[in-house]
Protein backbone atom coordinates (compact mmCIF):
# COMPACT_ATOMS: atom_id res chain seq x y z
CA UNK A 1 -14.55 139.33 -27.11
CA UNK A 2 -17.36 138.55 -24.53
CA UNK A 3 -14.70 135.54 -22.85
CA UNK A 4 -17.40 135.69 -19.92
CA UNK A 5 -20.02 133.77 -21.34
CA UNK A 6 -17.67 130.54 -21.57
CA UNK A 7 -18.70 129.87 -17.97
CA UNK A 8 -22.38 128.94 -19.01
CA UNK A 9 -22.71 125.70 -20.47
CA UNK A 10 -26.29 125.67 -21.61
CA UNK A 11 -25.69 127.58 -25.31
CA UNK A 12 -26.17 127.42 -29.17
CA UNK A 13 -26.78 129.40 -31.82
CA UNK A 14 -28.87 129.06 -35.43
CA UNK A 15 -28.87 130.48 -38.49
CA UNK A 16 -32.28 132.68 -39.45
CA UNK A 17 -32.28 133.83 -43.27
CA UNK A 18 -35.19 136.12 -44.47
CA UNK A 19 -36.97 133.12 -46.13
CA UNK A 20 -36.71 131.22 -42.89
CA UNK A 21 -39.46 130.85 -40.19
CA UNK A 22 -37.89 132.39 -37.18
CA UNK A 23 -40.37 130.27 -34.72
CA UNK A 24 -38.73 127.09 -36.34
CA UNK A 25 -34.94 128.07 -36.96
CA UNK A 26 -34.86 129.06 -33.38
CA UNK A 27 -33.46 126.04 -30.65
CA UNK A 28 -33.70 128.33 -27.81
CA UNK A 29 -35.60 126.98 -24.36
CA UNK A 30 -38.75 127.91 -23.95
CA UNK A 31 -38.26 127.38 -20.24
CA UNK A 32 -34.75 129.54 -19.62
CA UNK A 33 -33.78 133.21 -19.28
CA UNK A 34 -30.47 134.35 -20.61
CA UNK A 35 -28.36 136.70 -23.02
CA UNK A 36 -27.76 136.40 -26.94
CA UNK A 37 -25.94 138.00 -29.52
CA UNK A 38 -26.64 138.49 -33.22
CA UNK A 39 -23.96 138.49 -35.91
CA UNK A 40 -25.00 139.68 -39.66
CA UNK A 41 -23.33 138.02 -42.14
CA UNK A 42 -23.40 140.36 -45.42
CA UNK A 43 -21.07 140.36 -48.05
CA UNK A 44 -18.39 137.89 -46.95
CA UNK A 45 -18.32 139.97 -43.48
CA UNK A 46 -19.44 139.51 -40.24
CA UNK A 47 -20.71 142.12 -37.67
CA UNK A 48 -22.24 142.04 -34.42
CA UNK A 49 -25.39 143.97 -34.47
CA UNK A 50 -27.74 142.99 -31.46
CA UNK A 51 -26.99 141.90 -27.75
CA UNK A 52 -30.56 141.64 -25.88
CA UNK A 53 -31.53 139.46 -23.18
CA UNK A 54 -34.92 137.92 -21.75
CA UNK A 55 -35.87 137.60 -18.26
CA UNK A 56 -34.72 139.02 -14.79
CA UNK A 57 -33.55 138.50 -11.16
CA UNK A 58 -36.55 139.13 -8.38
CA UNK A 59 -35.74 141.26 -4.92
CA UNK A 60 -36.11 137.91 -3.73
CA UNK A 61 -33.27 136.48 -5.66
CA UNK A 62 -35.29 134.13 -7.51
CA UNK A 63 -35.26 133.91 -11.71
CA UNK A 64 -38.29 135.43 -13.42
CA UNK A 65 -38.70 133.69 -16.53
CA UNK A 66 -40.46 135.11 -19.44
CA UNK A 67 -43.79 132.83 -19.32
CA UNK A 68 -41.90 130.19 -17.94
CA UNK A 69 -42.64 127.14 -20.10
CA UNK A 70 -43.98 128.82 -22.77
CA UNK A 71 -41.88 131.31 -23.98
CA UNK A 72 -38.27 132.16 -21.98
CA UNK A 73 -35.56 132.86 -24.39
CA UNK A 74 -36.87 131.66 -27.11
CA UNK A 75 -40.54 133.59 -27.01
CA UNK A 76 -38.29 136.44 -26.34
CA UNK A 77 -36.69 135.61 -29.44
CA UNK A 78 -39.41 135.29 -31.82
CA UNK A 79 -42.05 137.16 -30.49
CA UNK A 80 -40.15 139.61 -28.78
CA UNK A 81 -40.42 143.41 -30.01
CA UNK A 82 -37.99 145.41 -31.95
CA UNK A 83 -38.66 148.04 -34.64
CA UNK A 84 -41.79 148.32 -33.36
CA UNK A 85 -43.07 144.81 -34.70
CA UNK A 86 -42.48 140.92 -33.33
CA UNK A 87 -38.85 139.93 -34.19
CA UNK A 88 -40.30 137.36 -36.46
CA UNK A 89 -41.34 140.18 -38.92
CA UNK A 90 -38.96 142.63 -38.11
CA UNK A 91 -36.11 140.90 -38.60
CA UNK A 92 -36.93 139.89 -42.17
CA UNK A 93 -37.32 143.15 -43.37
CA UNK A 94 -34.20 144.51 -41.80
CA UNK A 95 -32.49 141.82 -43.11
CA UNK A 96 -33.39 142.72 -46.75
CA UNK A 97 -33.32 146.41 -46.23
CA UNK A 98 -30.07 146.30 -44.28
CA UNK A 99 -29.38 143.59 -47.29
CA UNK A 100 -28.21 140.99 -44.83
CA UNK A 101 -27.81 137.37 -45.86
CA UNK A 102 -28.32 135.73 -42.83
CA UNK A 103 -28.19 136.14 -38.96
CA UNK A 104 -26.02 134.19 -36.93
CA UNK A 105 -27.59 134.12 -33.25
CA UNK A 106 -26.29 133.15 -30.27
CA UNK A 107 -27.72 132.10 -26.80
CA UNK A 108 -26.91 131.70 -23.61
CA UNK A 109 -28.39 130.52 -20.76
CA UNK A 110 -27.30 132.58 -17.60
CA UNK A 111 -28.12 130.19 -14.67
CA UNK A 112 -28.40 126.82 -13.81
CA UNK A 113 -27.71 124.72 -10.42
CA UNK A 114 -24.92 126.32 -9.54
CA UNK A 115 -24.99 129.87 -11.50
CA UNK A 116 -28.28 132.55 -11.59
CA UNK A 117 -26.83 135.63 -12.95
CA UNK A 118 -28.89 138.00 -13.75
CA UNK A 119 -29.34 138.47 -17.91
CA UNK A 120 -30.36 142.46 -17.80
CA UNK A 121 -27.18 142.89 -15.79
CA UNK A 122 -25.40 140.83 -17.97
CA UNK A 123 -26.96 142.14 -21.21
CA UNK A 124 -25.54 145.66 -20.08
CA UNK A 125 -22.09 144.33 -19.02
CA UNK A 126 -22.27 143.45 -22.62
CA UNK A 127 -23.02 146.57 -24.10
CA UNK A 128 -20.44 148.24 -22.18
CA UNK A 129 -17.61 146.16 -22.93
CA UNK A 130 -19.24 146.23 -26.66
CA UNK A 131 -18.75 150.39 -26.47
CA UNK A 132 -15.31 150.72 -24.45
CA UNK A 133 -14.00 148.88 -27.73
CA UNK A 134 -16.12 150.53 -30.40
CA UNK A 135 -16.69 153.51 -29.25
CA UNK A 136 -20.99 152.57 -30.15
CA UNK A 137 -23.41 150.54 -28.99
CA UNK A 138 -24.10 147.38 -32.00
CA UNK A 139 -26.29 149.07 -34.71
CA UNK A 140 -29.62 147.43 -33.83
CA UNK A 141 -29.01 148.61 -30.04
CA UNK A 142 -28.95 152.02 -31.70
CA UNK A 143 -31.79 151.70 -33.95
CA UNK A 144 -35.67 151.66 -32.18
């Protein structure tokens, strides 16, 4: 679906379960910015529910990184807000309340020595192309 993230070469993903420790599970760089997407998998199915991103482009055209060396994507990823708690909490109890097995999430970092794309620009590119198709944004983009 998203056949423009094959140009970044720096990517993953990992599984994070509701008995998992999200701050371990996670193999994002702490030192990055870039896009990812989560898939639930529930039931057999699975269902992209989340696109965010973490960090920025400057005026001056350089990368803002989320407490570069500390945190980047993968602070963003852990400690990062949604539902109104840190990710690390709020994603387990979605998960059981949504009764989702397991989230399948995948990064993407979004510049290198040749590439600095911006991820908020990206992240909405995303969402677009995400609700030309569906006719929705994914559920957790929805949900605050």
């Amino acid at each position: 679906m998203f056949d423009e993230l094959n140009k970044y070469k720096n990517k993953s993903h990992f599984y994070f379960r509701p008995s998992d420790n999200l701050g371990q599970v996670c193999n994002a760089p702490t030192d990055k910015s870039g896009v990812y997407i989560v898939y639930a998998l529930k039931g057999g199915q699975i269902e992209l529910i989340y696109i965010g991103c973490s960090g920025q482009v400057k005026a001056d055209g350089s990368l803002f990184i989320r407490k570069a060396g500390l945190g980047g994507l993968k602070d963003r990823l852990v400690n990062g807000k949604q539902f109104g708690e840190p990710r690390q909490n709020s994603w387990k109890f979605k998960m059981v309340t949504d009764k989702i097995e397991a989230l399948d999430v995948y990064w993407y970092v979004t510049h290198d020595e040749k590439i600095i794309d911006c991820p908020r620009i990206l992240e909405n590119s995303l969402l677009k192309k995400y609700y030309d198709i569906y006719g929705r944004l994914p559920k957790w983009n929805n949900e605050f």
